[in-house]
PDB file of N, CA and C in Angstrom:
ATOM      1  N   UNK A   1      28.301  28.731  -4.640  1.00  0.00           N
ATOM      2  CA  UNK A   1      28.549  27.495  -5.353  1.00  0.00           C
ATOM      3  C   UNK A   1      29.476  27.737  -6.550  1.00  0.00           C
ATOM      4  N   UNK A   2      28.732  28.790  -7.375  1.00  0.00           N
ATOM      5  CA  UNK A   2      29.872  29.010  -8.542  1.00  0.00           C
ATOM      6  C   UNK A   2      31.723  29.680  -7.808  1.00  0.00           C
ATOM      7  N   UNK A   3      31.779  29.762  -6.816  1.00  0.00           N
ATOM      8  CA  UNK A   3      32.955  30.680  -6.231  1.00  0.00           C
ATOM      9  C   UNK A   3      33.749  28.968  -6.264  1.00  0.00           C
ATOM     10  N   UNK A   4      33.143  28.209  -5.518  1.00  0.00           N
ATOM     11  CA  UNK A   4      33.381  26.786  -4.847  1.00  0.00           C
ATOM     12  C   UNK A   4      33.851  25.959  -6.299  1.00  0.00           C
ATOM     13  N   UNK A   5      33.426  26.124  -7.216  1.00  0.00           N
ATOM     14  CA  UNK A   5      33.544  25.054  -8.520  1.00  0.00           C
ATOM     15  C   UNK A   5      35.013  26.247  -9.238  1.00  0.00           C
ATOM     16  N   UNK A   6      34.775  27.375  -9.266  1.00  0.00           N
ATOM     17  CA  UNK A   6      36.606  28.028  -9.707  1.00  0.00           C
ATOM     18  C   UNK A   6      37.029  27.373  -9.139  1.00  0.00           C
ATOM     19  N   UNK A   7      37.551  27.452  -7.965  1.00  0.00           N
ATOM     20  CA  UNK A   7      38.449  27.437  -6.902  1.00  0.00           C
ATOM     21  C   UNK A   7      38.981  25.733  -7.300  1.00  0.00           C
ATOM     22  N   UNK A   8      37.781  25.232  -7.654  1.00  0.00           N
ATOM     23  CA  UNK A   8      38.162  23.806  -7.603  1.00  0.00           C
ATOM     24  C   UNK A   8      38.824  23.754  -8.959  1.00  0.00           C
ATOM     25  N   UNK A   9      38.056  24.414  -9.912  1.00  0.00           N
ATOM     26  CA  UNK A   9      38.712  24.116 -11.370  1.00  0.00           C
ATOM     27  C   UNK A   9      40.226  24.970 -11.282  1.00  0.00           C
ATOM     28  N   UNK A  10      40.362  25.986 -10.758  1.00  0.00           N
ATOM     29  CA  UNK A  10      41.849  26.188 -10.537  1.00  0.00           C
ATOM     30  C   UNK A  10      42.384  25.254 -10.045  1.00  0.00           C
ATOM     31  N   UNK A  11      42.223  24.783  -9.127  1.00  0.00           N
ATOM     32  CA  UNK A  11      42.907  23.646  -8.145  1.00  0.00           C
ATOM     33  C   UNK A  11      43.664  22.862  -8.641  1.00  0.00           C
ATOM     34  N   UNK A  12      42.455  22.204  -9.336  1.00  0.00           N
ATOM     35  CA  UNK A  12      42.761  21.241 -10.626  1.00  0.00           C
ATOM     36  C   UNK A  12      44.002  21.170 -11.478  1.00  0.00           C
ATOM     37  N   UNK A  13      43.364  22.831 -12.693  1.00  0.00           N
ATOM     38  CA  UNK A  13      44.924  23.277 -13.426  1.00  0.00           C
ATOM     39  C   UNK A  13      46.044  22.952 -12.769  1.00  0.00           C
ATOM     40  N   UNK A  14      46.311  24.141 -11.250  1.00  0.00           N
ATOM     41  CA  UNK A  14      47.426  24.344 -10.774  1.00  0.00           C
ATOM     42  C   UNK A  14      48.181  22.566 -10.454  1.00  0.00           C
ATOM     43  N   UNK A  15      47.605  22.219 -10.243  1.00  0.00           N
ATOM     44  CA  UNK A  15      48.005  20.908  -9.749  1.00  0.00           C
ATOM     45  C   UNK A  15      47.830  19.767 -10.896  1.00  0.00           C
ATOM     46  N   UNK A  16      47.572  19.976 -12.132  1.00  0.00           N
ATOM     47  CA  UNK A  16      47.824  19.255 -13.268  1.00  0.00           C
ATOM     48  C   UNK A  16      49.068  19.974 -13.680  1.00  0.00           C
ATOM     49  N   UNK A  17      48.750  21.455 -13.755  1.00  0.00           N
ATOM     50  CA  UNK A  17      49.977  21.456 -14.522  1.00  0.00           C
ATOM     51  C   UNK A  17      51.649  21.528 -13.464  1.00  0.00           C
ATOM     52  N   UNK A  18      51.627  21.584 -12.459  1.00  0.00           N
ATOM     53  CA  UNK A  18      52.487  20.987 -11.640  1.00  0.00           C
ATOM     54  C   UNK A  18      53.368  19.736 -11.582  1.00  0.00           C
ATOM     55  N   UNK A  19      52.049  18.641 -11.618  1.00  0.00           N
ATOM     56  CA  UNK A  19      52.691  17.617 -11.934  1.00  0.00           C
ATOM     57  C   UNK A  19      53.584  17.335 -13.381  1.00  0.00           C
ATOM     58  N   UNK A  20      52.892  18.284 -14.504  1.00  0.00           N
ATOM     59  CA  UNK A  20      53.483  17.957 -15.848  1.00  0.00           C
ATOM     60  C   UNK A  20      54.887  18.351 -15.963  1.00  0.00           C
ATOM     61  N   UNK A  21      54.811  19.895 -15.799  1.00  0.00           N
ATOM     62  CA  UNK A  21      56.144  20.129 -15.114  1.00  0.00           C
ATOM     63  C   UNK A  21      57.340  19.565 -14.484  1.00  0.00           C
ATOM     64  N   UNK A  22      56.880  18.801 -13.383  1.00  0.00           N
ATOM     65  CA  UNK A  22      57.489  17.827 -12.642  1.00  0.00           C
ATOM     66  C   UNK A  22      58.370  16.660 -12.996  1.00  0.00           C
ATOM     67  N   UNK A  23      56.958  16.058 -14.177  1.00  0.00           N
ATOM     68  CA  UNK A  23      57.180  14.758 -14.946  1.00  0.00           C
ATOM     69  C   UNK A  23      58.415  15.681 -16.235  1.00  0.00           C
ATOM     70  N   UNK A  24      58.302  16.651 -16.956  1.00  0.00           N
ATOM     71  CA  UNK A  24      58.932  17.145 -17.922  1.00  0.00           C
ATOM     72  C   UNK A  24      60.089  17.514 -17.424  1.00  0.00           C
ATOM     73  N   UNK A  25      60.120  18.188 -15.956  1.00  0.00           N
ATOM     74  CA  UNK A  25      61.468  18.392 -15.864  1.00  0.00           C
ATOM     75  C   UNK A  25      62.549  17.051 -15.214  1.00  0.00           C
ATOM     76  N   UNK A  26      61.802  16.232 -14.961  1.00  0.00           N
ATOM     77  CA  UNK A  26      62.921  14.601 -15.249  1.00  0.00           C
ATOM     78  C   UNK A  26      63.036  14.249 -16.204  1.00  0.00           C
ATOM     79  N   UNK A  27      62.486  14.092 -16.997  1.00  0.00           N
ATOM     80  CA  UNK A  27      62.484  13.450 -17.958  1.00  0.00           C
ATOM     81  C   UNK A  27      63.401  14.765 -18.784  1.00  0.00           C
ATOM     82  N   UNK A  28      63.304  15.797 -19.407  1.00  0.00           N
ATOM     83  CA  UNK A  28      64.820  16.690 -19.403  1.00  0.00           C
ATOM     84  C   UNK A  28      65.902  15.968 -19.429  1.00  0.00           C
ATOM     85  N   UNK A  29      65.680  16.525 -17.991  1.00  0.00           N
ATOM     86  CA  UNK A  29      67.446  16.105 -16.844  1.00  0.00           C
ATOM     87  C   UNK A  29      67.981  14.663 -17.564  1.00  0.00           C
ATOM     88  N   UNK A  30      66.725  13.477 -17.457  1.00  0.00           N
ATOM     89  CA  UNK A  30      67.767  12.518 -17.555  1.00  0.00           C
ATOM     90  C   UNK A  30      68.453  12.320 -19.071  1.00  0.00           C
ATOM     91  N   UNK A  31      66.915  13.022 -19.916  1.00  0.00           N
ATOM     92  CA  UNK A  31      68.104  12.846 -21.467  1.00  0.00           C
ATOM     93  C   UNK A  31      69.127  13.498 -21.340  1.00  0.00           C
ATOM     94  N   UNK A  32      69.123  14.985 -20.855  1.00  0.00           N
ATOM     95  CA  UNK A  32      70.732  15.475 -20.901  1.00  0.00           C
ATOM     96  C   UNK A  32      71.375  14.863 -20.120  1.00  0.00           C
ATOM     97  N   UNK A  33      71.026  13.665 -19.026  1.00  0.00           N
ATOM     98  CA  UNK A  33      72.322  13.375 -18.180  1.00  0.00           C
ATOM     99  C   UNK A  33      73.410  12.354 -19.517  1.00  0.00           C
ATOM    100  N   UNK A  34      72.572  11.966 -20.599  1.00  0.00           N
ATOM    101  CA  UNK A  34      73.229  11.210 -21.360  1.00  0.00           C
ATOM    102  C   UNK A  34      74.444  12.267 -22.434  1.00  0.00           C
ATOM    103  N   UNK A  35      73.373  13.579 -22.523  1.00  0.00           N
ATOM    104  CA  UNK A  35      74.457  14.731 -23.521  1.00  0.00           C
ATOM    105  C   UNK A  35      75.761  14.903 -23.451  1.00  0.00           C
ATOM    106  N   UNK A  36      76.218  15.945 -24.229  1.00  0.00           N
ATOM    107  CA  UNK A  36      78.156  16.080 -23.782  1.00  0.00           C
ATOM    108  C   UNK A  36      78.199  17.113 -22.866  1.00  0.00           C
ATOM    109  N   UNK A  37      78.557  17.290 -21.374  1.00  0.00           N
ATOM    110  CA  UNK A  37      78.752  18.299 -20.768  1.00  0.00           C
ATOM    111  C   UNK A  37      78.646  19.383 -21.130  1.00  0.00           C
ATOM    112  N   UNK A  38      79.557  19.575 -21.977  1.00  0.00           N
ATOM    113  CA  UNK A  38      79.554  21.164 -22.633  1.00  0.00           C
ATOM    114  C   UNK A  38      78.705  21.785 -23.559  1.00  0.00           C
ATOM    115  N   UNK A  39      77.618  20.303 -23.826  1.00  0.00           N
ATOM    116  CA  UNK A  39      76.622  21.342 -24.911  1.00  0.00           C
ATOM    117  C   UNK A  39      75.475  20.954 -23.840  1.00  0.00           C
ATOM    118  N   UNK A  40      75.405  20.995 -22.493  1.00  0.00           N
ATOM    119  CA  UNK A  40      74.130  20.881 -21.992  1.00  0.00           C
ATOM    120  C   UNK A  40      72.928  22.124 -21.922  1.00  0.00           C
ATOM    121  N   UNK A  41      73.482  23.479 -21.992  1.00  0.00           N
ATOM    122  CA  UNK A  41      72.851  24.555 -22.265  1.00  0.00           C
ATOM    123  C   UNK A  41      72.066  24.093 -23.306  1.00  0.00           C
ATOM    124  N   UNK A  42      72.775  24.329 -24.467  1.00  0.00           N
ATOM    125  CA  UNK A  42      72.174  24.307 -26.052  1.00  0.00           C
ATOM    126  C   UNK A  42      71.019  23.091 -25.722  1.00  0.00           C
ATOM    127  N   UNK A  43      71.527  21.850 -25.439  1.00  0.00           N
ATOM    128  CA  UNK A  43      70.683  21.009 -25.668  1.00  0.00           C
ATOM    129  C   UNK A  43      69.274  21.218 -24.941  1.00  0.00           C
ATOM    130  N   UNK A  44      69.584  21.742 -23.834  1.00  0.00           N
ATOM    131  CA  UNK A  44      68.606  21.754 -22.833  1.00  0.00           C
ATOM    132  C   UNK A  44      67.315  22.760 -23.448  1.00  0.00           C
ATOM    133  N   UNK A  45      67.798  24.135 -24.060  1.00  0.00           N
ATOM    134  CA  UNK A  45      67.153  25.061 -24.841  1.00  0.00           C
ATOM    135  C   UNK A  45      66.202  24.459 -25.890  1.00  0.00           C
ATOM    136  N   UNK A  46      67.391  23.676 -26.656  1.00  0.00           N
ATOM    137  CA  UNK A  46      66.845  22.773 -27.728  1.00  0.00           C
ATOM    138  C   UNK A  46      65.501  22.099 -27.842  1.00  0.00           C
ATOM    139  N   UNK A  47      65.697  21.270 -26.632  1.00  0.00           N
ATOM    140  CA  UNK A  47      64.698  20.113 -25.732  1.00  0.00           C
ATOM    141  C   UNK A  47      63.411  20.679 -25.339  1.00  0.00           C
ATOM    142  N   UNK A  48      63.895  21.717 -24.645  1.00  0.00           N
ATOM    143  CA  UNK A  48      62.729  22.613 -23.990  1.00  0.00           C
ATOM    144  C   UNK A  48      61.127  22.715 -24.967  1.00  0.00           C
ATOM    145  N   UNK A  49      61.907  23.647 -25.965  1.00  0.00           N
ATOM    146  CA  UNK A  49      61.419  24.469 -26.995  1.00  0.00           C
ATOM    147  C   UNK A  49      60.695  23.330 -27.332  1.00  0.00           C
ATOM    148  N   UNK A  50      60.916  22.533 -28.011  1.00  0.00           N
ATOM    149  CA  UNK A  50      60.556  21.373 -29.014  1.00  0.00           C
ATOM    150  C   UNK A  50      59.116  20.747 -27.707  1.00  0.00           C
ATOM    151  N   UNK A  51      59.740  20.502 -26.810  1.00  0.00           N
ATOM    152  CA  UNK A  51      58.917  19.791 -25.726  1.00  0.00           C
ATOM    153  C   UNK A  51      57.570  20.908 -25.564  1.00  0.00           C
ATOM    154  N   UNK A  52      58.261  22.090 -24.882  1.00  0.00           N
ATOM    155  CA  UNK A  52      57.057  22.681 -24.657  1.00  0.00           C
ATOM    156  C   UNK A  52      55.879  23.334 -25.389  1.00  0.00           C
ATOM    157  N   UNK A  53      56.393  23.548 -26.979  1.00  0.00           N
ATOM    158  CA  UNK A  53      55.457  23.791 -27.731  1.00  0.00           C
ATOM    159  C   UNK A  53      54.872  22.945 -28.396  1.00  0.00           C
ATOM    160  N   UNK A  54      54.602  21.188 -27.893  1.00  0.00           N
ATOM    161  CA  UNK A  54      53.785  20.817 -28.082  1.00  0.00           C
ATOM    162  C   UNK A  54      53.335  20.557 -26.907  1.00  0.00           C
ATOM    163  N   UNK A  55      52.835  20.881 -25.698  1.00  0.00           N
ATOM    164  CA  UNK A  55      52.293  20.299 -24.501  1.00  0.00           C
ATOM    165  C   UNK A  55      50.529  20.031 -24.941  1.00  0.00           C
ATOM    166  N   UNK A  56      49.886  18.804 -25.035  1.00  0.00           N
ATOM    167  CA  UNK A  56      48.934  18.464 -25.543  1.00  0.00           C
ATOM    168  C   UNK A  56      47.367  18.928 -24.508  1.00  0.00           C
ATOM    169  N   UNK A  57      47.522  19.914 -24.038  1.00  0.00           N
ATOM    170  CA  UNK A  57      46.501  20.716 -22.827  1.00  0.00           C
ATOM    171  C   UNK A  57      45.383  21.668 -23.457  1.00  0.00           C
ATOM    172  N   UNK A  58      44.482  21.958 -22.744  1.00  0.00           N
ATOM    173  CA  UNK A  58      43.513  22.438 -23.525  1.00  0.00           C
ATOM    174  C   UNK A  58      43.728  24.016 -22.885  1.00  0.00           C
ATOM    175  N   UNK A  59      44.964  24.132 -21.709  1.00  0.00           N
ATOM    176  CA  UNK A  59      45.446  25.465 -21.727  1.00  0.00           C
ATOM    177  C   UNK A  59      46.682  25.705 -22.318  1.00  0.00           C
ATOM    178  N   UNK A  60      46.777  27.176 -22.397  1.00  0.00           N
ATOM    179  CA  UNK A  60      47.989  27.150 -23.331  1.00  0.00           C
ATOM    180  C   UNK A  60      48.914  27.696 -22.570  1.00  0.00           C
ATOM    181  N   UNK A  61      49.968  26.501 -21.976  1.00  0.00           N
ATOM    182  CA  UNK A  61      51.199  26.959 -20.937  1.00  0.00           C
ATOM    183  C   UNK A  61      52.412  26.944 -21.464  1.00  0.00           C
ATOM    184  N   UNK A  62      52.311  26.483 -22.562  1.00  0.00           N
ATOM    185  CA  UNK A  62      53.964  26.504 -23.583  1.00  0.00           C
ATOM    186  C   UNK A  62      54.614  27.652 -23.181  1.00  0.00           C
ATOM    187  N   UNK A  63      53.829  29.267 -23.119  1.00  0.00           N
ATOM    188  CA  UNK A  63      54.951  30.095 -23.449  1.00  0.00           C
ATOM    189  C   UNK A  63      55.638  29.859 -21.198  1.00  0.00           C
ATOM    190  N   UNK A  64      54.420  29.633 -20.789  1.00  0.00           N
ATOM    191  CA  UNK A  64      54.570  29.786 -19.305  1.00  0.00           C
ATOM    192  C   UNK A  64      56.043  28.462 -19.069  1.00  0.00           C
ATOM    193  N   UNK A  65      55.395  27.609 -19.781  1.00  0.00           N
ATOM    194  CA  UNK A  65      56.643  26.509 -19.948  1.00  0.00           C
ATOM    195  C   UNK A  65      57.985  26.786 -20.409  1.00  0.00           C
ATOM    196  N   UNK A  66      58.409  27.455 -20.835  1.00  0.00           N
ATOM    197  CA  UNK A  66      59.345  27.860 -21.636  1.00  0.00           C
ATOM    198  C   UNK A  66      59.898  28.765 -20.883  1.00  0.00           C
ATOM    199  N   UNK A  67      59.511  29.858 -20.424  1.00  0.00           N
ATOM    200  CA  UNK A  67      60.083  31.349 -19.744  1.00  0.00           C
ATOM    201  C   UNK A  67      60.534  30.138 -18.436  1.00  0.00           C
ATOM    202  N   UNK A  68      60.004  29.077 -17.399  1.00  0.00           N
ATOM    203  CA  UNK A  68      60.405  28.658 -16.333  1.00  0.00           C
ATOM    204  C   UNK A  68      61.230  27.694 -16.824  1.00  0.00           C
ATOM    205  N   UNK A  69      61.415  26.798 -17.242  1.00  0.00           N
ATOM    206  CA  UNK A  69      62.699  25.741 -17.811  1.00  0.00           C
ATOM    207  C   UNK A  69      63.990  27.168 -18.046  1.00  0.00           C
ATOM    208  N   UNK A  70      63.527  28.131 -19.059  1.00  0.00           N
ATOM    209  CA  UNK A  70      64.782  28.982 -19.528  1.00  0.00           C
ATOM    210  C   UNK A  70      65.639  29.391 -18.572  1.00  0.00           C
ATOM    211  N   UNK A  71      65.077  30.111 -17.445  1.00  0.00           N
ATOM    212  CA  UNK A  71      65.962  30.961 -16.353  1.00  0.00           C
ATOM    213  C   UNK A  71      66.589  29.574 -15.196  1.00  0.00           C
ATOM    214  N   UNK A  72      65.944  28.544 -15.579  1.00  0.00           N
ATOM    215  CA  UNK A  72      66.924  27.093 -15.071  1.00  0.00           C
ATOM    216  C   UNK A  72      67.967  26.703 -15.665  1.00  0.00           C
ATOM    217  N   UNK A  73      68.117  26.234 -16.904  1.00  0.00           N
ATOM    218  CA  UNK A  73      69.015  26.422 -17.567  1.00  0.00           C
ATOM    219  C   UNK A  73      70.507  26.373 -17.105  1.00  0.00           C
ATOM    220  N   UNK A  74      71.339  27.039 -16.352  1.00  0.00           N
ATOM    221  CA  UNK A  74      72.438  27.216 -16.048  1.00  0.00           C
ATOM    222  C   UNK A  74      72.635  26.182 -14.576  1.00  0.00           C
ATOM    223  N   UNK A  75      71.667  26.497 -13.551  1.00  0.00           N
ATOM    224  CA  UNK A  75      71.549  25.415 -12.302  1.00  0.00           C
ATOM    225  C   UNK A  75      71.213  24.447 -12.952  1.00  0.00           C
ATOM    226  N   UNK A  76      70.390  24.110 -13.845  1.00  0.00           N
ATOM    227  CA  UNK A  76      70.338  22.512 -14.224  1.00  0.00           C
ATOM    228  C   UNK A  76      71.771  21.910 -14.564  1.00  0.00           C
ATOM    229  N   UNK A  77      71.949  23.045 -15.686  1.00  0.00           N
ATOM    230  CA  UNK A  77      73.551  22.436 -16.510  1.00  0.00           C
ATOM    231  C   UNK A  77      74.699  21.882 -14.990  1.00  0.00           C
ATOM    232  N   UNK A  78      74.730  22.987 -14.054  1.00  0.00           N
ATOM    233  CA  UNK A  78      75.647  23.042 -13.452  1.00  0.00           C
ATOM    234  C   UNK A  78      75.716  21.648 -12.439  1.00  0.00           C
ATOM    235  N   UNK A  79      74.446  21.517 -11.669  1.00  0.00           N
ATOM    236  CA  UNK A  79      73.753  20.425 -11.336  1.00  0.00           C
ATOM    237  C   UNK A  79      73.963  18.734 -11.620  1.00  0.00           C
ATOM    238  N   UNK A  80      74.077  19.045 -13.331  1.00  0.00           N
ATOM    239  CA  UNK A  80      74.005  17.781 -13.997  1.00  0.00           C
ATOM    240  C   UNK A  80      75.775  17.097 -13.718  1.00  0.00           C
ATOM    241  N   UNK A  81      76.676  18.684 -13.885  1.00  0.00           N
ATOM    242  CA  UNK A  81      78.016  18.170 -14.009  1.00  0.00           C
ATOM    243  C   UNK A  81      78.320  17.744 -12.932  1.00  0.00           C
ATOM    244  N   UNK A  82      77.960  18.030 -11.421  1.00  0.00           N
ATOM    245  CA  UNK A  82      78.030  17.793 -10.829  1.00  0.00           C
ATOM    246  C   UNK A  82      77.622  16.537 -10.253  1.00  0.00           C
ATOM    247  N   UNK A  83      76.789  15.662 -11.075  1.00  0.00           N
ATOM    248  CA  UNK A  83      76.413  14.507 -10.754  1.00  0.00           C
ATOM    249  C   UNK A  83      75.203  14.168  -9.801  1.00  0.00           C
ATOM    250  N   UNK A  84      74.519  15.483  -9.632  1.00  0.00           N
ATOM    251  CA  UNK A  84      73.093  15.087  -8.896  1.00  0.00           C
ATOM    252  C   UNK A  84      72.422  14.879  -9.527  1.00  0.00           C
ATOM    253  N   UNK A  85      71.532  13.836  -9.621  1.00  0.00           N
ATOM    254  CA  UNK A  85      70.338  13.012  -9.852  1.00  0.00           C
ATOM    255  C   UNK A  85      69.307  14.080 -10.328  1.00  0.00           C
ATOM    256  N   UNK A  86      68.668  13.268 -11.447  1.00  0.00           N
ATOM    257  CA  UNK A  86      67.099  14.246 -12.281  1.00  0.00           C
ATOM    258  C   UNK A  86      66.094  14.471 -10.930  1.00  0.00           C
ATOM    259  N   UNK A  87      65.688  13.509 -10.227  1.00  0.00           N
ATOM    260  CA  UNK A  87      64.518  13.700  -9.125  1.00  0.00           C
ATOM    261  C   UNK A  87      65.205  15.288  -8.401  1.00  0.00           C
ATOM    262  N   UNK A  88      66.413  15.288  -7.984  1.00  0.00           N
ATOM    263  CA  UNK A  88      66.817  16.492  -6.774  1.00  0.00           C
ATOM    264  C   UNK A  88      67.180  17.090  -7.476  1.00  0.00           C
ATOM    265  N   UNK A  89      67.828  17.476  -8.652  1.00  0.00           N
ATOM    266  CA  UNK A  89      67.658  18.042  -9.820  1.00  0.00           C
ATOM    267  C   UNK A  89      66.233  19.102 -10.138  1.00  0.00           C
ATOM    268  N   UNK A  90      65.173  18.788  -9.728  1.00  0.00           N
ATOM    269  CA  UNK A  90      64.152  19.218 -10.176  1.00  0.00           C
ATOM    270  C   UNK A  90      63.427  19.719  -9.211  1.00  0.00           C
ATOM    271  N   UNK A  91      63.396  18.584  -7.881  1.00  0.00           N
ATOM    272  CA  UNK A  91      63.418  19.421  -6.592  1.00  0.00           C
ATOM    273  C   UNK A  91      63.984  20.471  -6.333  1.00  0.00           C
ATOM    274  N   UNK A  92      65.433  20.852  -6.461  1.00  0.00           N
ATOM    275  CA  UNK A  92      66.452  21.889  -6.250  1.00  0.00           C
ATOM    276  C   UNK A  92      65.679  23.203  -6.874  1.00  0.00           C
ATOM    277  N   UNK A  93      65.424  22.943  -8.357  1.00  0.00           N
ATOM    278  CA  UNK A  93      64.553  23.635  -9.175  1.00  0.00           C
ATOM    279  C   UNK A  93      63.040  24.543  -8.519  1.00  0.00           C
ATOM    280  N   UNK A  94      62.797  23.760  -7.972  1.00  0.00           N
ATOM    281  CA  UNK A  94      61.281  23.751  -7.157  1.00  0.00           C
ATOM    282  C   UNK A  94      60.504  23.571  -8.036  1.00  0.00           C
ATOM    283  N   UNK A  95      60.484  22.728  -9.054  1.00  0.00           N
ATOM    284  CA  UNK A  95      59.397  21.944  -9.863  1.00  0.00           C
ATOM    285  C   UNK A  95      58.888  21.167  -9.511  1.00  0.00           C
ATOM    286  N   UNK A  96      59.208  20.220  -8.515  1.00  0.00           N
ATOM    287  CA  UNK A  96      59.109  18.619  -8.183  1.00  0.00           C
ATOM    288  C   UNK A  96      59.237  18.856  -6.269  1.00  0.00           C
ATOM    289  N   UNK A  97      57.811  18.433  -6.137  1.00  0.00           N
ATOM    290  CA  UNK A  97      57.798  18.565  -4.534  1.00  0.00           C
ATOM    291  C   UNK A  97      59.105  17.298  -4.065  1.00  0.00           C
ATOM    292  N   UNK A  98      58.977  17.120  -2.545  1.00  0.00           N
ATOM    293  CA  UNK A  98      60.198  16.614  -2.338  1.00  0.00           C
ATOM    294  C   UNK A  98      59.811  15.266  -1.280  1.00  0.00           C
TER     295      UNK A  98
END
């Protein structure tokens, strides 16, 4: 029983914090789709940081938040100039099921 109630309370996490992810990395994308091309790095860093160290959870995934947005970074930027959309944007990412 106690094996059965982890499994579930992982479940849970993994798939809360999935979705947050998900929801954070559109919501990103579309403010920078408004930024200046050329500062979409910076901004995106900017955004991140600020965003993920307040994530309001009673686990603490900021730094986990932060290290996965960072090494995106460059495919997002590149992504954005290119004119694909925040949803496939994030899909592409593999943040956001499809």
């Amino acid at each position: 029983m106690l094996k059965a109630f982890i499994f579930l309370l992982f479940l849970t996490f993994y798939t809360t914090r999935a979705e947050i992810f998900c929801q954070l990395c559109k919501e990103l994308v579309t403010a920078a789709e408004q930024e200046d091309p050329n500062d979409l790095k910076h901004y995106l860093e900017t955004k991140t940081k600020e965003v993920c160290s307040k994530l309001p959870l009673p686990f603490d995934i900021s730094d986990e938040c932060l290290s996965f947005f960072e090494k995106y970074y460059p495919i997002i930027s590149e992504l954005l100039s290119l004119g694909v959309s925040p949803e496939a944007v994030c899909q592409h990412v593999g943040v956001c099921k499809q």
